[in-house]
Protein backbone atom coordinates (compact mmCIF):
# COMPACT_ATOMS: atom_id res chain seq x y z
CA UNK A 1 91.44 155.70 153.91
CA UNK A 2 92.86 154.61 150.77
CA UNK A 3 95.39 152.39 152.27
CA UNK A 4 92.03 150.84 154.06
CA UNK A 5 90.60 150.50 150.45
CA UNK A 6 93.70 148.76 148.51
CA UNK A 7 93.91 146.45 151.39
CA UNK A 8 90.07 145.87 151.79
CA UNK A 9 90.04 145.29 147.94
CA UNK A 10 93.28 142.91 147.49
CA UNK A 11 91.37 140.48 150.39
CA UNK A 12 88.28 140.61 148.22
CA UNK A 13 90.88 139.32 145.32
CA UNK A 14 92.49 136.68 147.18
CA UNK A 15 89.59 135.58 148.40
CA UNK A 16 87.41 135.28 144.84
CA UNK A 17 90.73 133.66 143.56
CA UNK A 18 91.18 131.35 146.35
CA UNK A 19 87.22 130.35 145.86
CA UNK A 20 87.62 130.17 142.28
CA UNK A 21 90.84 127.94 141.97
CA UNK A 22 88.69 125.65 144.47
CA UNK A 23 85.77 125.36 142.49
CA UNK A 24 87.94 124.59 139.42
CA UNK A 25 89.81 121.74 141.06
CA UNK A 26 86.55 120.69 142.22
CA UNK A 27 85.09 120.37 138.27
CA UNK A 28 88.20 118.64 137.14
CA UNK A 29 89.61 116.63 139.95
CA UNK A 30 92.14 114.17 137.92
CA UNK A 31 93.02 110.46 139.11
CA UNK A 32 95.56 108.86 137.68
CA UNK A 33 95.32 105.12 138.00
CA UNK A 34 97.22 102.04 136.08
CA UNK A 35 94.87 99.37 134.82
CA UNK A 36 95.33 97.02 137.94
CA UNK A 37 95.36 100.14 140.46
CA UNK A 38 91.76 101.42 138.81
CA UNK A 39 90.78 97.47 138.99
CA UNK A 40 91.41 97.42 142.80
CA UNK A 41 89.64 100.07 143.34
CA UNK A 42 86.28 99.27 141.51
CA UNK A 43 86.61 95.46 143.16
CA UNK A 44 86.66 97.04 146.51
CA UNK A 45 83.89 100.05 145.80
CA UNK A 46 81.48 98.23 143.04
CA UNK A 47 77.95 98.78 144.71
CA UNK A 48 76.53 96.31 142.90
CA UNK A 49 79.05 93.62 143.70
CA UNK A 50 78.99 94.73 148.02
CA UNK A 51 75.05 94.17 147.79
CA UNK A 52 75.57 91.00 146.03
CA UNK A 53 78.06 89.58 149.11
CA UNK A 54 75.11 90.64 151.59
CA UNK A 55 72.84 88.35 149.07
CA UNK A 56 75.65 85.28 150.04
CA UNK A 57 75.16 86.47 153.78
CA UNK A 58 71.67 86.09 153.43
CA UNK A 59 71.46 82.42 151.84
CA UNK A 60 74.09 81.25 154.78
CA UNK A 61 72.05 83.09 157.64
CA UNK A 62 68.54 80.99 155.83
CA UNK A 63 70.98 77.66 156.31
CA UNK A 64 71.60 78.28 160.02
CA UNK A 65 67.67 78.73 160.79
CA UNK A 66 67.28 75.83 158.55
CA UNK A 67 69.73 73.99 161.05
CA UNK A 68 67.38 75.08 164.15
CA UNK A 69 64.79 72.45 166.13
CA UNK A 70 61.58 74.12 165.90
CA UNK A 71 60.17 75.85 169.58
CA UNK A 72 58.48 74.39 172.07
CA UNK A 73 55.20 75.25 172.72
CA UNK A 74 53.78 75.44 176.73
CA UNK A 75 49.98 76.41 177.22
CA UNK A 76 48.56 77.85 180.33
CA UNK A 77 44.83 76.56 180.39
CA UNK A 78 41.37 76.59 182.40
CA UNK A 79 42.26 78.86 184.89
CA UNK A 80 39.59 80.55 187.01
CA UNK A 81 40.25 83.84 188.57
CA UNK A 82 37.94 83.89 191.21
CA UNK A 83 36.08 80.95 193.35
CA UNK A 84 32.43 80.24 193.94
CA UNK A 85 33.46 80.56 197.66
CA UNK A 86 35.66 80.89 199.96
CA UNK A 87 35.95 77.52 201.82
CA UNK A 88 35.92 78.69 205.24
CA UNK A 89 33.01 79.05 208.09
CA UNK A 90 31.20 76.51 206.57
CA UNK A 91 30.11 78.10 203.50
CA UNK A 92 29.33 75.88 200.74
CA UNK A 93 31.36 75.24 197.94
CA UNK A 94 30.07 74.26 194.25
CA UNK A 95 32.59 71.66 193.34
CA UNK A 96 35.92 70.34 195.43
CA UNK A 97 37.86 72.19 198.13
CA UNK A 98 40.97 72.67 196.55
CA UNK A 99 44.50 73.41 198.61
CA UNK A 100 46.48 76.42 197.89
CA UNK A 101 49.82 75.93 195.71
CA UNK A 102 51.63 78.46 197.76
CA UNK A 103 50.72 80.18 201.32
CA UNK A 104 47.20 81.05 200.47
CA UNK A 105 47.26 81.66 196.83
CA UNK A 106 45.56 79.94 194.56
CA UNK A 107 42.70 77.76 196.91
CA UNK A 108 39.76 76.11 195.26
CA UNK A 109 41.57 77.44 191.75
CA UNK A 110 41.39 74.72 188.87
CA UNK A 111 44.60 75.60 186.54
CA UNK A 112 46.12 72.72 183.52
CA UNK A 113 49.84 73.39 181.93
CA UNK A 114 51.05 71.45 178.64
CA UNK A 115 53.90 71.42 177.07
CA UNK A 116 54.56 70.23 173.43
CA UNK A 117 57.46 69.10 171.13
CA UNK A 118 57.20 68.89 167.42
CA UNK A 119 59.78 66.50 165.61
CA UNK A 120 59.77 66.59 162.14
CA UNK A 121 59.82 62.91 160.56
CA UNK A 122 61.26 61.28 157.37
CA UNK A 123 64.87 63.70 157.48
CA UNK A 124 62.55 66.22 156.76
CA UNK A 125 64.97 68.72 158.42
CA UNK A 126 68.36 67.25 157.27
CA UNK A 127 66.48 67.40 153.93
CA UNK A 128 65.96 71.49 154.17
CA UNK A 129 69.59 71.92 155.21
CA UNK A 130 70.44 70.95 152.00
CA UNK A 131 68.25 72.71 149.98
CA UNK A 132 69.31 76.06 151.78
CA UNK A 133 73.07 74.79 151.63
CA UNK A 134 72.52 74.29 147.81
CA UNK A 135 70.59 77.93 148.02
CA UNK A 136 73.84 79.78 149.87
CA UNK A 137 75.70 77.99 146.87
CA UNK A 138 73.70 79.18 144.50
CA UNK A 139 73.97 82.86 146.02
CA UNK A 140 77.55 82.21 145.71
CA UNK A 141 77.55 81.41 142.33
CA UNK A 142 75.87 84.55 141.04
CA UNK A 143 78.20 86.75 142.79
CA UNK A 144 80.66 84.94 140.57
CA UNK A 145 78.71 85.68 137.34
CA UNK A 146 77.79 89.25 138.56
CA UNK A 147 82.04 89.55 138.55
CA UNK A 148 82.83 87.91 135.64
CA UNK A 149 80.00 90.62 133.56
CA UNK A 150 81.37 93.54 135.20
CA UNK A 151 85.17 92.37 134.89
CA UNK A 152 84.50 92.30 131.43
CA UNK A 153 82.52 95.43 131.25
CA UNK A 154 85.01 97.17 133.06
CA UNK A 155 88.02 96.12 131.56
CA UNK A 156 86.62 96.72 127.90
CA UNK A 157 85.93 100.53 129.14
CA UNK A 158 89.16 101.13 130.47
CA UNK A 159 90.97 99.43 127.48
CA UNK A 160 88.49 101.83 125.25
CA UNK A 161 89.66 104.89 128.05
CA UNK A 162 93.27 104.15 127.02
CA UNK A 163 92.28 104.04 122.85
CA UNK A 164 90.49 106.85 123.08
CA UNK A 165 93.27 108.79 125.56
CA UNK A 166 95.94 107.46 122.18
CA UNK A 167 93.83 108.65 119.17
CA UNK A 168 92.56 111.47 120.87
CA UNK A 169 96.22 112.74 121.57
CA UNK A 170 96.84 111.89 118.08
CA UNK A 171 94.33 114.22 116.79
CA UNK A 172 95.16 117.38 118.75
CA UNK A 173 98.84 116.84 118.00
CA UNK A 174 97.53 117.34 114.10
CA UNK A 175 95.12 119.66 114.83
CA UNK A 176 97.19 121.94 116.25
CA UNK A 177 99.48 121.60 113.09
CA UNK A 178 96.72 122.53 110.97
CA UNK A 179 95.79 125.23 113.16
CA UNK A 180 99.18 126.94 112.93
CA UNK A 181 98.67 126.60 109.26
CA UNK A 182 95.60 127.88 108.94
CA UNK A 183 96.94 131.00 110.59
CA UNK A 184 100.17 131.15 108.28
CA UNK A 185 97.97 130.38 105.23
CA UNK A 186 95.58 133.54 106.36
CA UNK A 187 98.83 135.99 106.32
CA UNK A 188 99.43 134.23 103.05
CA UNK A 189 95.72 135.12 101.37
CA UNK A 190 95.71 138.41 103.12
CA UNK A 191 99.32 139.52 101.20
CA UNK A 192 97.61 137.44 98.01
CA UNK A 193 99.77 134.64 97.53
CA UNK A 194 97.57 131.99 97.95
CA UNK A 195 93.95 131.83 96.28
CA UNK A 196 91.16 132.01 98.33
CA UNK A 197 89.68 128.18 97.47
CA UNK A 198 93.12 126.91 99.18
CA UNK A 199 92.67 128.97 102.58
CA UNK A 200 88.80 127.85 102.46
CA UNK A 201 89.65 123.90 101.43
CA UNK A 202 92.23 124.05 104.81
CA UNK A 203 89.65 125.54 106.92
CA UNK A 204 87.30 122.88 105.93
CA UNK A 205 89.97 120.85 107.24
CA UNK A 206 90.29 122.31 110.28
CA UNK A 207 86.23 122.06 111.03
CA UNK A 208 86.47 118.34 110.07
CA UNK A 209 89.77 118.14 112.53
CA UNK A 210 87.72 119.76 115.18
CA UNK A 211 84.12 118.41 114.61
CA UNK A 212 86.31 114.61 114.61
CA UNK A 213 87.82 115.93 117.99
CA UNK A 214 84.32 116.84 119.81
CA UNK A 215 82.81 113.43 119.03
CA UNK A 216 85.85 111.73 120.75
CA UNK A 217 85.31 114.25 123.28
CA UNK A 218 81.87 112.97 123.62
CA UNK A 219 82.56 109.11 123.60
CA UNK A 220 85.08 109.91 126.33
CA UNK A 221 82.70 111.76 128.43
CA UNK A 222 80.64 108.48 128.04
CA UNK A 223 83.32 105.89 128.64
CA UNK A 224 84.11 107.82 131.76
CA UNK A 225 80.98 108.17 133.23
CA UNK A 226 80.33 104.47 133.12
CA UNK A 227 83.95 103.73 134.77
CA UNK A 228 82.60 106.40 137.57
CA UNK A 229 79.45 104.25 138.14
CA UNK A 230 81.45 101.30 138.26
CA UNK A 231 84.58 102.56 140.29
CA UNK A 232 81.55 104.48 142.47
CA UNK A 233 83.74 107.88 142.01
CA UNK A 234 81.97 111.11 142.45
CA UNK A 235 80.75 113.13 139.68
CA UNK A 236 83.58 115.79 139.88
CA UNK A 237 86.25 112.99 139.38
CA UNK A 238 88.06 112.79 136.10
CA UNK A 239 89.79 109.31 135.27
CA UNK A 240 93.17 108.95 133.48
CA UNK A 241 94.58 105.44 132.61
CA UNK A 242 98.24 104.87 131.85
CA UNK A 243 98.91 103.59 128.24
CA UNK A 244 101.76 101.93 129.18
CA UNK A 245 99.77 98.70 129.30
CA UNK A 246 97.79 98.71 126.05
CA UNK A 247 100.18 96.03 124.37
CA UNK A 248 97.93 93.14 124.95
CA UNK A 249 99.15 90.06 127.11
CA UNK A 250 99.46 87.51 124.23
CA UNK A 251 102.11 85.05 126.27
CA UNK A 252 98.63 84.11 128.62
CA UNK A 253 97.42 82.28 125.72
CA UNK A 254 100.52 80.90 123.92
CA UNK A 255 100.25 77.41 125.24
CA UNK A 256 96.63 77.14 125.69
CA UNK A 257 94.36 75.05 122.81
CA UNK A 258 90.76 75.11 121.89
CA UNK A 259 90.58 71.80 124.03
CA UNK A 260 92.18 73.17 127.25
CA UNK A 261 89.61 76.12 127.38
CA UNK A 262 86.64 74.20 126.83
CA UNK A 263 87.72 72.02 129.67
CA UNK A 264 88.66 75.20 131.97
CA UNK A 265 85.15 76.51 130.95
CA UNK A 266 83.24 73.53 132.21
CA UNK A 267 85.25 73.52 135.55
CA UNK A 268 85.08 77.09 136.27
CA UNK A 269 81.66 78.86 134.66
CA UNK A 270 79.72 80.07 137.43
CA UNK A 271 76.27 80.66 135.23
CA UNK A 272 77.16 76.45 134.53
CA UNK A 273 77.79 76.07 137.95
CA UNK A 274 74.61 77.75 138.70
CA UNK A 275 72.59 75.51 136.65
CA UNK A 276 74.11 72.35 138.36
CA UNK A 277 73.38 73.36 141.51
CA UNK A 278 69.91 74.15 140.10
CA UNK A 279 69.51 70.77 139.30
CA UNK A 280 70.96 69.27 142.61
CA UNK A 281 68.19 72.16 144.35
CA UNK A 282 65.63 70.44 142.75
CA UNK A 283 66.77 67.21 143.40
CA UNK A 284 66.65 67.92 147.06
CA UNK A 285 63.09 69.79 146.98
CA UNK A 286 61.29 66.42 145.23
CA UNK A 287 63.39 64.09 148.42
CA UNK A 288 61.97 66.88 151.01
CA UNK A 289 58.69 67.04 148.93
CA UNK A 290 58.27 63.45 149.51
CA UNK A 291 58.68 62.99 152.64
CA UNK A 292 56.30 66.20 153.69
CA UNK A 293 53.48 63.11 152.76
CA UNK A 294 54.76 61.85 156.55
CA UNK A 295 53.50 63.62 159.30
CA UNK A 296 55.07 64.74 161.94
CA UNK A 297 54.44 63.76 165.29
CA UNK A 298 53.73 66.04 167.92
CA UNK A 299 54.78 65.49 171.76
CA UNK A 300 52.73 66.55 174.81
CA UNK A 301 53.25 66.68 178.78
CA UNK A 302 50.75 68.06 180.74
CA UNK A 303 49.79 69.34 183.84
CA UNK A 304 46.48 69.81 185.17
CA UNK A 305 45.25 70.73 189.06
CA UNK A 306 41.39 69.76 189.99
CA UNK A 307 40.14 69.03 186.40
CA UNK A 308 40.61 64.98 187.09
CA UNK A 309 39.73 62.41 189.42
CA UNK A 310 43.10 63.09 190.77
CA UNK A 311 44.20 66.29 192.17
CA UNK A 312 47.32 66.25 190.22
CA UNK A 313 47.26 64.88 187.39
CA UNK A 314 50.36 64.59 185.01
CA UNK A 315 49.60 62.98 181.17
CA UNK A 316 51.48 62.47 178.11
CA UNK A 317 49.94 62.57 174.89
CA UNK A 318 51.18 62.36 171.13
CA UNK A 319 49.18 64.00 168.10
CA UNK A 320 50.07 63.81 164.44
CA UNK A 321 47.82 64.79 160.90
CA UNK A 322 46.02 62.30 159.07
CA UNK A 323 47.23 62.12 155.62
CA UNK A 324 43.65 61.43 154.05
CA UNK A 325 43.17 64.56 151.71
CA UNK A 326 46.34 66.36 151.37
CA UNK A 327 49.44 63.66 150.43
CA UNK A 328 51.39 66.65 148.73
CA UNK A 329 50.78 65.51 145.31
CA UNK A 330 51.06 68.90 143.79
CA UNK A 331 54.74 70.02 145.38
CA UNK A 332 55.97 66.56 144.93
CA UNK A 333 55.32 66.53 141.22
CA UNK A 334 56.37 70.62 140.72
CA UNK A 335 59.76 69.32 142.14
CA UNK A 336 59.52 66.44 139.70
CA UNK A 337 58.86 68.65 137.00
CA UNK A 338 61.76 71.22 138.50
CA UNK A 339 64.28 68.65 138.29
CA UNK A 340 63.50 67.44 134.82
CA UNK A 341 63.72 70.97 133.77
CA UNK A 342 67.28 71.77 135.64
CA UNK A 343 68.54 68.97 133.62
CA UNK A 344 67.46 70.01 130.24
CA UNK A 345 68.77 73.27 130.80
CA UNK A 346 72.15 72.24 132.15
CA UNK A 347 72.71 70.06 128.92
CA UNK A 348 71.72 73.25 126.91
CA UNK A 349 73.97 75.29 129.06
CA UNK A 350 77.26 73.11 128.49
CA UNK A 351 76.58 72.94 124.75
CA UNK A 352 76.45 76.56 124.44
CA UNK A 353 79.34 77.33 127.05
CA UNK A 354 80.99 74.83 123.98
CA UNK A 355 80.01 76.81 121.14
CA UNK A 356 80.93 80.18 122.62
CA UNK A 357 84.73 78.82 123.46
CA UNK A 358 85.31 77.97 119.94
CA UNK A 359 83.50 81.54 118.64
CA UNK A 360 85.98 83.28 120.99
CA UNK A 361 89.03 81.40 120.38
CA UNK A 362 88.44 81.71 116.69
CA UNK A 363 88.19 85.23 117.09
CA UNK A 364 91.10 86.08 119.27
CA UNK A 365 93.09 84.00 116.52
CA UNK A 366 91.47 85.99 113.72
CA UNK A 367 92.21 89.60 115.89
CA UNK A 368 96.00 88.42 116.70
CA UNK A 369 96.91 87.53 113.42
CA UNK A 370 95.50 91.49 112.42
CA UNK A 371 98.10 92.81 115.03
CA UNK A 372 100.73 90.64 113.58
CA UNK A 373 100.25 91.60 110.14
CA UNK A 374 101.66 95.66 111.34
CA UNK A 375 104.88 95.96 111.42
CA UNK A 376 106.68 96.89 115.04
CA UNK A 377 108.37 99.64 113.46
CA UNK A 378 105.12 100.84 110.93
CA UNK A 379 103.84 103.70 113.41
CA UNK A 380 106.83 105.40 113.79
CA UNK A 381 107.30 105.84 110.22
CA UNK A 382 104.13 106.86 109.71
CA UNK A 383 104.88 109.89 111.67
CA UNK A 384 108.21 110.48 110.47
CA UNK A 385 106.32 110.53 106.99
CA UNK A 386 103.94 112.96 108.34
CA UNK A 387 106.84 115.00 109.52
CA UNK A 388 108.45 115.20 106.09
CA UNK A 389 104.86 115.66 104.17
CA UNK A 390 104.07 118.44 106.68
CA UNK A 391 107.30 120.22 105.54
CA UNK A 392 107.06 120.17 102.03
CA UNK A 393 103.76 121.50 101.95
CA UNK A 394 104.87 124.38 103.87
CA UNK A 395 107.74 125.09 101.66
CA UNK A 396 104.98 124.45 98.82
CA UNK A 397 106.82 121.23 97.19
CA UNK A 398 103.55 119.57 97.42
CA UNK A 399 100.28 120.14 97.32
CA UNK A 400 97.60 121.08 99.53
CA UNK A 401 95.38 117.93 98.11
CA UNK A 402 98.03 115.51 98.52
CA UNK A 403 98.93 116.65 101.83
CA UNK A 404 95.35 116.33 102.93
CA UNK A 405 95.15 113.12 101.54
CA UNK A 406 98.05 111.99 103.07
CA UNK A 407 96.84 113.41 106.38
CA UNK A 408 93.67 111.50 106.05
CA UNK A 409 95.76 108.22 105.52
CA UNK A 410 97.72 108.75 108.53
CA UNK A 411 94.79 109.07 110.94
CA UNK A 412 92.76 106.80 109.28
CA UNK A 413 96.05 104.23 109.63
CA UNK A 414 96.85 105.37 113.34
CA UNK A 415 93.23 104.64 114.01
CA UNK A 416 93.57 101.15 113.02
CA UNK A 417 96.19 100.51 114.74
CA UNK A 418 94.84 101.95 118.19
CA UNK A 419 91.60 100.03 117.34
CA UNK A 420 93.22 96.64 115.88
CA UNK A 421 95.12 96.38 119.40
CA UNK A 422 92.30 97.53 121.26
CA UNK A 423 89.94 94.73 119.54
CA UNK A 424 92.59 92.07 120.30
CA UNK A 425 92.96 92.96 124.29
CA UNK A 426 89.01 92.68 124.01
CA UNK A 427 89.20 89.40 122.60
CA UNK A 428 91.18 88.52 125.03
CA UNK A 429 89.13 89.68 127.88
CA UNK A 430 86.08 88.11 125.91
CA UNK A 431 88.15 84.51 126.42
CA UNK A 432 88.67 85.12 129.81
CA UNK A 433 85.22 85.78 130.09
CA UNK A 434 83.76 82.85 128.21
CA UNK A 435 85.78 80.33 130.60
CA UNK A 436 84.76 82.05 133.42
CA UNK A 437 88.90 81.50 135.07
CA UNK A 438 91.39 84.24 134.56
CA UNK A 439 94.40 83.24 132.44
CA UNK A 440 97.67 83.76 134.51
């Protein structure tokens, strides 16, 4: 019986443990990606961006019904379903003895067919082509511009992943430090070798250290759950991006001037593009406008079996509208009005596509020459520094206020230089951005 129990009981174990380790991996399921790895993966899985290519779909699916004849249209008319008479013992008949159209259906039955063709005059139809044409362009374009705001968006959240993955590493590595001191300082006070107001000034410390630590925390929670709406990664994910990367790519822009990216920016900005093709939409709107004040002219064949003079008759017959009230003044001049207002906005467009070139450029310039000013070398003897200042304030050469101070230098100077190269790979994205054309 008690062998029953210790074996009954170690299953229950291995079983919680089993269940627990599951649900733990399940709250903290860890992806490492690179930057172009975690890139791949949002351009493929972006729900925003697959809806958009259904919205291109869409536009080319309206350009091949735009490409279709309109239907025919056949009429079955006047038929009678049943006869005055029958036509035979010499009954009398009210109106013609008519022959049956097959064996012995349809005697003494009147019955008229038509058929009709509409064909649109004026190019009317070649004229709708390309306005849906421009349309499916058009569709195209904003999927471009949807790209190019959530390239940037992306990127600038995983650079920000891989600053705050640095600093954050930064501060625990001193936190911990300060930790172990607080602990050797409390032996200290509790044999009285240290005053009280030290151990209390390096606990404040530590609470600043660790209240520092869980806002980081929190901006990282929020960095990461915007990558995880953008990457479409469940909620139980958790995303870590390799620093190896975080140098930014300065040799992309060594050889380019002010005057090559404004040109690369008119070529290749699909919000400018859209705008064009705005313009040339409107420009094909007033030419189909304009030629909606022809009618179009309507074909007929028909058919029709006892309603003539002749038995069976066959006529041809061609209808059309009478432009006397409706010469489709109004759409003709909102296309008019369309296209004048495509154009001014197209010339507004390229001006400020120019001003935002030179804003960014400037700025990249301003952020690179920031990153140039730091030495190559400067970080690493700021920690050897630390190293030694940690040290001598444990073997009490210095003291506790210039070690904090020091301290305070050191993160405030290993924060700017996580944040000066992480505003300089955001400039450069921001170029990239502005021109609309990634820099190879």
């Amino acid at each position: 019986m008690k062998k029953e129990f210790i074996a009954l009981a170690s299953s229950f174990f291995i079983a919680f443990a089993t269940n627990l380790h599951a649900q733990q991996s399940m709250l903290s399921d860890t992806i490492q990606f690179t930057k172009a790895e975690a890139e791949a993966l949002f351009l493929q899985q972006n729900v925003s961006l697959i809806s958009e290519k259904l919205n291109i779909d869409k536009a080319q699916a309206m350009v091949i019904q735009a490409r279709l004849w309109p239907n025919p249209t056949f009429s079955i008319d006047e038929v009678n379903f049943w006869t005055t008479a029958s036509g035979t013992n010499n009954e009398t008949h009210f109106g013609e003895e008519l022959p049956p159209l097959f064996n012995d259906f349809g005697r003494s039955r009147q019955i008229a067919l038509q058929l009709e063709q509409v064909v649109q005059t004026a190019g009317k139809r070649k004229k709708m082509i390309a306005m849906e044409e421009v349309s499916a362009s058009i569709a195209e374009a904003y999927f471009e511009d949807l790209l190019r705001n959530l390239k940037i968006e992306f990127r600038n959240n995983l650079t920000a992943l891989q600053y705050l993955q640095l600093y954050t590493a930064t501060f625990s590595t001193q936190l911990e430090s300060i930790e172990s001191l607080v602990k050797a300082f409390q032996n200290q006070l509790d044999q009285g070798n240290i005053s009280r107001g030290e151990f209390i000034r390096l606990k404040a410390l530590q609470l600043e250290l660790l209240n520092t630590g869980n806002e980081l925390t929190i901006e990282k929670n929020e960095i990461q759950k915007e990558l995880k709406i953008l990457m479409n990664l469940p909620p139980n994910s958790y995303l870590k991006i390799s620093t190896d990367d975080y140098s930014p790519p300065l040799e992309k822009l060594q050889n380019l001037n002010l005057n090559q990216l404004q040109e690369m920016a008119s070529a290749s900005r699909p919000d400018l593009t859209m705008a064009r093709l705005e313009e040339n939409y409107f420009t094909n709107k007033y030419a189909y406008e304009r030629a909606q004040r022809i009618p179009d002219l309507n074909f007929s064949v028909g058919y029709d079996r006892g309603g003539n003079f002749l038995l069976d008759f066959v006529g041809f017959g061609l209808s059309f509208d009478l432009p006397v009230f409706d010469r489709n003044r109004g759409n003709i001049q909102y296309a008019r009005i369309g296209k004048e207002q495509s154009e001014l906005l197209t010339n507004f467009k390229q001006n400020t596509i120019a001003l935002e070139v030179e804003a960014g450029y400037k700025n990249f310039l301003a952020n690179k020459k920031l990153y140039e000013s730091i030495a190559s070398d400067y970080e690493e003897q700021l920690d050897r520094l630390l190293e030694s200042y940690t040290s001598n304030f444990k073997l009490r050469n210095i003291s506790m206020l210039e070690y904090i101070d020091f301290l305070d230098a050191y993160l405030e100077n290993k924060n700017i230089i996580f944040e000066t190269t992480k505003k300089l790979h955001n400039s450069f994205e921001e170029i990239q951005y502005i021109i609309g054309k990634e820099l190879n």
